[in-house]
C-alpha atoms as a PDB file:
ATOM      1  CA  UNK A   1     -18.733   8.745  31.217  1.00  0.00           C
ATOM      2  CA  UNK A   2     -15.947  11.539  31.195  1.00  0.00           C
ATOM      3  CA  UNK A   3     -13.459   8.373  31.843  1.00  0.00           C
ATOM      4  CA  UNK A   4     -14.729   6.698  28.322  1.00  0.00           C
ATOM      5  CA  UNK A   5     -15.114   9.701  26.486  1.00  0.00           C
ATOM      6  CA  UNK A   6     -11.434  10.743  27.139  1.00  0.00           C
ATOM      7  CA  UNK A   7     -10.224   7.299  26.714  1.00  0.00           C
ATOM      8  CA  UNK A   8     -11.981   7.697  22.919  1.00  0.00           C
ATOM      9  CA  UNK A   9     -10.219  11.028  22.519  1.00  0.00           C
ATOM     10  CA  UNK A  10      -6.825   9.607  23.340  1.00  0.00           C
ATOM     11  CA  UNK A  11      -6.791   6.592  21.231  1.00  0.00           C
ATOM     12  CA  UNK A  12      -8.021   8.448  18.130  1.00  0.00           C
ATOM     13  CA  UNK A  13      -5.377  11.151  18.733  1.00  0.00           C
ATOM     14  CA  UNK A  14      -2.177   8.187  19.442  1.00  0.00           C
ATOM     15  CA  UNK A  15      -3.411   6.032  16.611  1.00  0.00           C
ATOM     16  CA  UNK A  16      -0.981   7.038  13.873  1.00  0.00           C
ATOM     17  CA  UNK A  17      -1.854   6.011   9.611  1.00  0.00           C
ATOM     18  CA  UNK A  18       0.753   3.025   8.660  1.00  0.00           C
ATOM     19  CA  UNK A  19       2.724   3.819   5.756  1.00  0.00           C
ATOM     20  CA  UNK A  20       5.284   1.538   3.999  1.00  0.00           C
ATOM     21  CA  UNK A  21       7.529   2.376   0.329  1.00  0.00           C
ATOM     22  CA  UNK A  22       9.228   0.229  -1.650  1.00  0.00           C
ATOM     23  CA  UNK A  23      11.127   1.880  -4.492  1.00  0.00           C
ATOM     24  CA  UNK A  24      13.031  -0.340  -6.812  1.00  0.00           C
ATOM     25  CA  UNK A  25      15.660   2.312  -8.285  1.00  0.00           C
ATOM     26  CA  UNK A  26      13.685   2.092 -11.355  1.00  0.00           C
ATOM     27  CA  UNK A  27      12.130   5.875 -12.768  1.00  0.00           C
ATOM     28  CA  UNK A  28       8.622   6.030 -12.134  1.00  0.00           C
ATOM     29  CA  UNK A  29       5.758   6.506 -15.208  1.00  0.00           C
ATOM     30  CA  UNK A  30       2.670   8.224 -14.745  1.00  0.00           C
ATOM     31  CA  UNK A  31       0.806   4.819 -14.803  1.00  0.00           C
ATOM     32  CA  UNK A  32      -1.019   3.565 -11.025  1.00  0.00           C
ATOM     33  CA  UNK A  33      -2.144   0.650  -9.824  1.00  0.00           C
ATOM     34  CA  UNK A  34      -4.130   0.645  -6.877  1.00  0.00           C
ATOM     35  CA  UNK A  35      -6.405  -1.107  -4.824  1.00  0.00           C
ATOM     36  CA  UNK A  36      -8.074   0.590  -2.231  1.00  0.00           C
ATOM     37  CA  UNK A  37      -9.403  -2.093  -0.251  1.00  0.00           C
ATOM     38  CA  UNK A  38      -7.077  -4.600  -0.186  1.00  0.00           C
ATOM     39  CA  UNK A  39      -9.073  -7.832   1.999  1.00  0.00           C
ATOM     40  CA  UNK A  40      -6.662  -9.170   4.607  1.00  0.00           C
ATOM     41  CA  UNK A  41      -7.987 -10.821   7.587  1.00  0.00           C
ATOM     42  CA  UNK A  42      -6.596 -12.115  11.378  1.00  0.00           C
ATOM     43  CA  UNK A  43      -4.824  -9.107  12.015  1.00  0.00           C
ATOM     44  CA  UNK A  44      -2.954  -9.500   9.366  1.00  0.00           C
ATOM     45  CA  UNK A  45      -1.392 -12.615   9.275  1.00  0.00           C
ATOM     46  CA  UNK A  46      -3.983 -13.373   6.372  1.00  0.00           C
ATOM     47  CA  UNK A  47      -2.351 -10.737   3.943  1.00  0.00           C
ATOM     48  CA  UNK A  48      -4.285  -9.606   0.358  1.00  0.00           C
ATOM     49  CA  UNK A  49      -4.229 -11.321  -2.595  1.00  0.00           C
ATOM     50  CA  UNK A  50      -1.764 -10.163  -4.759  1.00  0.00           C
ATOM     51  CA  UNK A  51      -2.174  -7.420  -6.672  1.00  0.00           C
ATOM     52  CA  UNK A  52      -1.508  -8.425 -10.484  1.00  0.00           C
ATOM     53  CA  UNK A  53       0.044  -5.539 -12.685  1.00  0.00           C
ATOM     54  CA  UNK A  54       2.103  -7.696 -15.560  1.00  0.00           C
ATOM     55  CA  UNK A  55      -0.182  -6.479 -17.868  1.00  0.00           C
ATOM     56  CA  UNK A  56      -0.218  -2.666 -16.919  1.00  0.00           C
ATOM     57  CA  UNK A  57       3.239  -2.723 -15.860  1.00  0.00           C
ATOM     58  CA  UNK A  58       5.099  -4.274 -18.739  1.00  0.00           C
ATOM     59  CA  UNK A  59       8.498  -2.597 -17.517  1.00  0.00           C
ATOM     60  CA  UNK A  60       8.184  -3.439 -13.778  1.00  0.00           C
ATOM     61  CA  UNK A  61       7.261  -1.762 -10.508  1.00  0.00           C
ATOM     62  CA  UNK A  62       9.371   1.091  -9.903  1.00  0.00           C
ATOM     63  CA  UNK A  63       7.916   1.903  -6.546  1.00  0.00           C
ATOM     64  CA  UNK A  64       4.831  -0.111  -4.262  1.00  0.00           C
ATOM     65  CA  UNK A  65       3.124   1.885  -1.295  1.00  0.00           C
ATOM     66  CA  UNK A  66       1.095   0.070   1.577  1.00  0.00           C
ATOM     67  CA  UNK A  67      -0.684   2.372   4.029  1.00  0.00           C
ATOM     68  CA  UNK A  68      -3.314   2.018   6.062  1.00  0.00           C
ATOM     69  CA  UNK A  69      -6.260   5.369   5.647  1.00  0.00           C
ATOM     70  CA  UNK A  70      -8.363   6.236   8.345  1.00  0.00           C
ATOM     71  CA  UNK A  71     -11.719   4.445   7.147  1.00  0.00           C
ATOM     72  CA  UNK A  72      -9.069   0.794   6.884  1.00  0.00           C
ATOM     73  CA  UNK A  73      -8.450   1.693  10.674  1.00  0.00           C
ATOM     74  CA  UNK A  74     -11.599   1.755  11.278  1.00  0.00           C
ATOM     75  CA  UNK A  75     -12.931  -0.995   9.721  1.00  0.00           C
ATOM     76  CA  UNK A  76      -9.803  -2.733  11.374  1.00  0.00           C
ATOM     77  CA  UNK A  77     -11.078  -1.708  14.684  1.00  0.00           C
ATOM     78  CA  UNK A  78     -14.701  -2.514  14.537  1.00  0.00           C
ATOM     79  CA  UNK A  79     -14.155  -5.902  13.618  1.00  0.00           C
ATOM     80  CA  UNK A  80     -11.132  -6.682  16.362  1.00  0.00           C
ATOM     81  CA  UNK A  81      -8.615  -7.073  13.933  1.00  0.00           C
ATOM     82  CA  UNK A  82     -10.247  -9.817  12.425  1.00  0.00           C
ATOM     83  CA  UNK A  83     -10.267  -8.437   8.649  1.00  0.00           C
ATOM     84  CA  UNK A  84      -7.551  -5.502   8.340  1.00  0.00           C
ATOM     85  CA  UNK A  85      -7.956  -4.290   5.330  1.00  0.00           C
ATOM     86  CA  UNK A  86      -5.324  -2.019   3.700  1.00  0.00           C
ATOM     87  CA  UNK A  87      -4.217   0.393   0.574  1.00  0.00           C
ATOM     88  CA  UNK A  88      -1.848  -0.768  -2.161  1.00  0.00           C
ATOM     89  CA  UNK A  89      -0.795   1.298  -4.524  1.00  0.00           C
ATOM     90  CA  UNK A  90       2.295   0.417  -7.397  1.00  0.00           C
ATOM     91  CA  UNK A  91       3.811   2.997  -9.472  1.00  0.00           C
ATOM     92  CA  UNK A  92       4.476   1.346 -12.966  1.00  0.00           C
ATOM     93  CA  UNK A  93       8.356   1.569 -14.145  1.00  0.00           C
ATOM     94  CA  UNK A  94       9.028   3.311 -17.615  1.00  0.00           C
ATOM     95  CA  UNK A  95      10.233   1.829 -20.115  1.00  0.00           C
ATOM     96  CA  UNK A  96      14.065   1.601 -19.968  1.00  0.00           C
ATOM     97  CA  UNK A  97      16.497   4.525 -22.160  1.00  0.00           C
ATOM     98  CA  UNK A  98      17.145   2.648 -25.700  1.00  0.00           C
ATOM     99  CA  UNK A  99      20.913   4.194 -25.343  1.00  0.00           C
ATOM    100  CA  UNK A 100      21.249   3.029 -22.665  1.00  0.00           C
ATOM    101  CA  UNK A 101      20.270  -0.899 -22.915  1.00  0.00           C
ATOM    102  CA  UNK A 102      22.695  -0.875 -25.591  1.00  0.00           C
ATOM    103  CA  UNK A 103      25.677   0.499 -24.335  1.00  0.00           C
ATOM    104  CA  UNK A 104      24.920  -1.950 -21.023  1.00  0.00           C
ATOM    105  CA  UNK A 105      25.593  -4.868 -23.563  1.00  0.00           C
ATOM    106  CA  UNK A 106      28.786  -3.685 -24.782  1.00  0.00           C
END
């Protein structure tokens, strides 16, 4: 019993939260897009769906974050890996300086 219980102990203290950014250069706006939940499945290899944000977003992503919370870990573990569920979250792009789209043209 002491074997299992520090076996428990150890793989909830090792098991670190996945984190991934993706910033696009762009500057950010106060506008979010995220999905909690995002379904994937087969440890992964079966990613989410895409997350649609054309129509909040009409400038573009400036940055995306993937990440994995505790409660996706879990639900990642008690199913085996077989749906792995995840957090995506995109920071909508503001719209770009009038100055300076003109003087780009020039």
């Amino acid at each position: 019993m002491r074997r299992v219980l520090l076996l428990a102990v150890l793989a909830l203290t090792v098991a670190g939260c996945y984190h991934a950014t993706v910033e696009t250069g762009l500057r950010p706006s106060p506008v979010r897009v995220e999905r909690k939940w995002a379904h994937g499945f087969l440890y992964g290899l079966v990613p989410p769906s895409t997350v649609e944000t054309a129509a909040r977003c009409p400038h573009g992503a400036a940055k995306v974050e993937t990440k994995l919370s505790f409660l996706n870990q879990v639900a990642y573990a008690l199913t085996w890996g077989l749906y792995s569920p995840m957090e995506i979250v995109v920071h909508c792009a503001e719209a770009p300086d009038a100055s300076a789209v003109g003087s780009e043209s020039r």
